[in-house]
Protein backbone atom coordinates (compact mmCIF):
# COMPACT_ATOMS: atom_id res chain seq x y z
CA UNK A 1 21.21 -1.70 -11.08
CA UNK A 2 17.64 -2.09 -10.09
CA UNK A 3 15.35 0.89 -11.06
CA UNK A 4 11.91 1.36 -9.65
CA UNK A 5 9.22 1.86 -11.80
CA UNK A 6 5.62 3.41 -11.60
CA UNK A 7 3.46 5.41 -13.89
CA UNK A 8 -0.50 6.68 -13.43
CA UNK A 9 0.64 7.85 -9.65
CA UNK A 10 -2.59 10.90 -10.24
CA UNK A 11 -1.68 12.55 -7.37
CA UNK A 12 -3.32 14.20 -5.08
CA UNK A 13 -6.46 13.38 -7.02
CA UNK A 14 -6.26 9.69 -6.69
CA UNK A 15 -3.83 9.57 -3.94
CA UNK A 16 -2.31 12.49 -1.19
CA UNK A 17 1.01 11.18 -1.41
CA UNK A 18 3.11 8.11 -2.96
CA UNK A 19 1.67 4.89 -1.29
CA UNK A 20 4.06 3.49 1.71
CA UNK A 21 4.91 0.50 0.12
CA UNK A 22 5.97 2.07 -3.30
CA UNK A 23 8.09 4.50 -0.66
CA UNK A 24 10.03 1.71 0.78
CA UNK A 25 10.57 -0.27 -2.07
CA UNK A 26 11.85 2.42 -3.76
CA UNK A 27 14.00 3.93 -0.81
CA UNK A 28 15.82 1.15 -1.99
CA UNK A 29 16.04 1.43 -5.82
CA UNK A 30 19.32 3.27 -7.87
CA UNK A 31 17.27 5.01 -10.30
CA UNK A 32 13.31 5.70 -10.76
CA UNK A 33 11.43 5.38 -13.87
CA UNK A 34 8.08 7.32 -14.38
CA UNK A 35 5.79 6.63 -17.34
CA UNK A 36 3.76 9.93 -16.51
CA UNK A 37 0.56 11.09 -15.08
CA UNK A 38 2.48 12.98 -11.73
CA UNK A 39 -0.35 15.22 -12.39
CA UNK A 40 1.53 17.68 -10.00
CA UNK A 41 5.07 18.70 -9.24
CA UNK A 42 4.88 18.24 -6.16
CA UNK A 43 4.94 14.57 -7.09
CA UNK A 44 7.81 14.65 -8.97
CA UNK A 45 9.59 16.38 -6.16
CA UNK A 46 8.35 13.24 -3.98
CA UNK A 47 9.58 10.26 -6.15
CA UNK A 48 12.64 12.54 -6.45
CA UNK A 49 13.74 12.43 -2.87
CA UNK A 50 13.71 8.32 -2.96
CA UNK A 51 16.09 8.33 -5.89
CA UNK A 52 16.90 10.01 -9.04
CA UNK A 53 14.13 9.84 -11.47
CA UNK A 54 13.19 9.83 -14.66
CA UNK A 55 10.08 10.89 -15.61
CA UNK A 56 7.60 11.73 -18.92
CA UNK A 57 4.55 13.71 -19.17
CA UNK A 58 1.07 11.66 -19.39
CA UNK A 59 -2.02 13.04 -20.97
CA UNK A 60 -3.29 14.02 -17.36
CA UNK A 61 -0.42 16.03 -16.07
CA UNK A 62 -0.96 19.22 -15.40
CA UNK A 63 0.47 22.61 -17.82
CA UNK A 64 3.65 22.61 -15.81
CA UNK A 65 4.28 19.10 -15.43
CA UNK A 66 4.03 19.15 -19.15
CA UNK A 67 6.40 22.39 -19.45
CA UNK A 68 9.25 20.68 -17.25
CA UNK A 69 9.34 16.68 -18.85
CA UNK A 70 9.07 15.42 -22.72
CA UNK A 71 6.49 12.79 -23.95
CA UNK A 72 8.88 10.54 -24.69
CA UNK A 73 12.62 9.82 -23.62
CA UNK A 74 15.26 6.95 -24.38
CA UNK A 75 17.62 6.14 -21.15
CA UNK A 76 20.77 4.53 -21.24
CA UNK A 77 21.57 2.46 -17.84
CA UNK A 78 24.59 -0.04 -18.31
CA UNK A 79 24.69 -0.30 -22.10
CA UNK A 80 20.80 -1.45 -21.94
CA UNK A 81 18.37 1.25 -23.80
CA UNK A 82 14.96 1.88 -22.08
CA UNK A 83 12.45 3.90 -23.87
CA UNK A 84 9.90 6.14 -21.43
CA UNK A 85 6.43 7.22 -22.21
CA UNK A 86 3.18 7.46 -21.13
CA UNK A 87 0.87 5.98 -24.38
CA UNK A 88 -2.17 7.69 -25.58
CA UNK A 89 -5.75 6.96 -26.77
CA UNK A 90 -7.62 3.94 -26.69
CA UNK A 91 -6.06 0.84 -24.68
CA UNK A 92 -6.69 -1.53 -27.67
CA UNK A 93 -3.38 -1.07 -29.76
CA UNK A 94 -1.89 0.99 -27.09
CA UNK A 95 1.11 -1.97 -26.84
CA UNK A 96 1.60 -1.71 -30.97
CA UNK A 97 1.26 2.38 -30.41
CA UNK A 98 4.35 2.53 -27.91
CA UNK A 99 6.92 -0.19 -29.59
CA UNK A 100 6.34 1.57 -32.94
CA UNK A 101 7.16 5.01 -31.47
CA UNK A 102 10.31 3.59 -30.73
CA UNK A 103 11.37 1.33 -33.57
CA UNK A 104 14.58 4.06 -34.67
CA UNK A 105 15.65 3.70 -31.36
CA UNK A 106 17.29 0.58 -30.96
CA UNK A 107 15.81 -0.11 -27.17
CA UNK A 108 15.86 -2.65 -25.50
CA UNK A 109 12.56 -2.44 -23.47
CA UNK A 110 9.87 -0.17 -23.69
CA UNK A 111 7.88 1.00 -20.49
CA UNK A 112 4.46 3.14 -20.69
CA UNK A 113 1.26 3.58 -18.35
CA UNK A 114 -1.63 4.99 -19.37
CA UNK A 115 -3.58 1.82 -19.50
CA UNK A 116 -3.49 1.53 -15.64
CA UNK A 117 -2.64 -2.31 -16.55
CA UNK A 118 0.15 -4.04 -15.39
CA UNK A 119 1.93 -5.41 -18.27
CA UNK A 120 5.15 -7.79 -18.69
CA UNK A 121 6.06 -9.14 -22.07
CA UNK A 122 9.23 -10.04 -22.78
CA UNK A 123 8.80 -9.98 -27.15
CA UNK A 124 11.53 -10.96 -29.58
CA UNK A 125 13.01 -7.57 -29.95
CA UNK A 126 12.09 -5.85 -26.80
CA UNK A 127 10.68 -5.99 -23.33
CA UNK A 128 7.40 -4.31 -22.93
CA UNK A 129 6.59 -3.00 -19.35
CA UNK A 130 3.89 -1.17 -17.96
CA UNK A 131 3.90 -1.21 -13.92
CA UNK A 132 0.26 -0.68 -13.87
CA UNK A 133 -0.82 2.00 -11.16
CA UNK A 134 -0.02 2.25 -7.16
CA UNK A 135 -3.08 4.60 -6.62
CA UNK A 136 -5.52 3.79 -9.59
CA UNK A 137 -6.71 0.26 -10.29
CA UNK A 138 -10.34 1.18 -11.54
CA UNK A 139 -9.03 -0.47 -14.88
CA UNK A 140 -7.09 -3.08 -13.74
CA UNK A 141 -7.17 -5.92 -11.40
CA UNK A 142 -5.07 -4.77 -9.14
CA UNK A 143 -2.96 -1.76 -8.03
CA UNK A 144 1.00 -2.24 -8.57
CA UNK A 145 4.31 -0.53 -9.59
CA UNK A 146 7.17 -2.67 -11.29
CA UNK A 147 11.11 -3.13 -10.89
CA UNK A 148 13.72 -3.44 -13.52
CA UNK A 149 16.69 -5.01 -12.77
CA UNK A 150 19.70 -4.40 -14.92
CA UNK A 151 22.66 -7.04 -14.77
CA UNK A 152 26.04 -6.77 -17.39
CA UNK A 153 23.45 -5.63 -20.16
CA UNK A 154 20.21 -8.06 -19.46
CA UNK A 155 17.09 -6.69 -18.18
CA UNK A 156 14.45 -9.03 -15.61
CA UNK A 157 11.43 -7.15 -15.00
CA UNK A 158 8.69 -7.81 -12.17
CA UNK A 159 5.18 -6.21 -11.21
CA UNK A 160 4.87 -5.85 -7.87
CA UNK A 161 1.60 -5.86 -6.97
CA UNK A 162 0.00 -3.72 -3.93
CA UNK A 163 -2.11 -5.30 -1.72
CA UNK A 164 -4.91 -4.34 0.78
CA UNK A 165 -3.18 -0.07 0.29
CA UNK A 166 -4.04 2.44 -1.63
């Protein structure tokens, strides 16, 4: 199974729409993963006519975003365990802040945003994945989105980084 994944999207504020290249890579994806910061519905609607998504609120989404998705969610895809959220507060700790919240959990990877920094650390006891941001790459060195793939219970994971569109 290979599952797109993108968080810190802010749109329309930072973008109108989803960037092309994040639309055809994920045209081609079973399953999306969002990490949160939509900001808008209409958004989710988007990502949601690409593939079936899975989304959390982030600390910018808007009151109805907010009313529709949870902070935090654990999804099951082929016997692996994925845990979703956005992250909160400072960036320094933010990694430690997001494995700990899932510790009872038993996942197998954990993927946030919030940092706007593409992040791939495959740890012990869990993959940690944050796809960085298509639209948004004021903290980070470049913009990007990430892909899981998902193979008899083993997870790969890849940023994919965006170049010269945003």
């Amino acid at each position: 199974m290979t599952i797109g994944v993108v968080s810190d999207t802010h749109i329309p504020a930072q973008a109108r729409s989803i960037p092309d290249s994040v639309k055809f890579a994920f045209s081609e994806v079973d399953l999306i993963l969002h990490a949160g910061d939509l900001t808008c519905l209409d958004a989710l609607d988007e990502f949601s006519k690409l593939a079936p998504v899975k989304a959390v609120c982030g600390n910018m989404d808007d009151p109805d975003v907010c009313d529709r998705l949870a902070t935090r969610r654990v999804v099951e895809v082929e016997g692996c365990r994925i845990g979703l959220m956005h992250g909160s507060g400072s960036p320094f700790g933010l990694h430690r802040r997001v494995v700990r919240s899932f510790r009872k959990d038993g996942v197998h990877v954990v993927v946030f945003g919030h940092s706007h920094r593409p992040h791939n650390e495959q740890r012990p006891d869990v993959l940690l994945f944050n796809p960085g941001s298509p639209t948004d790459a004021r903290f980070a060195p470049y913009p990007s989105f990430g892909r899981l793939l998902v193979e008899e219970g083993k997870v790969t994971a890849e940023i994919v980084r965006i170049n010269g569109q945003m």
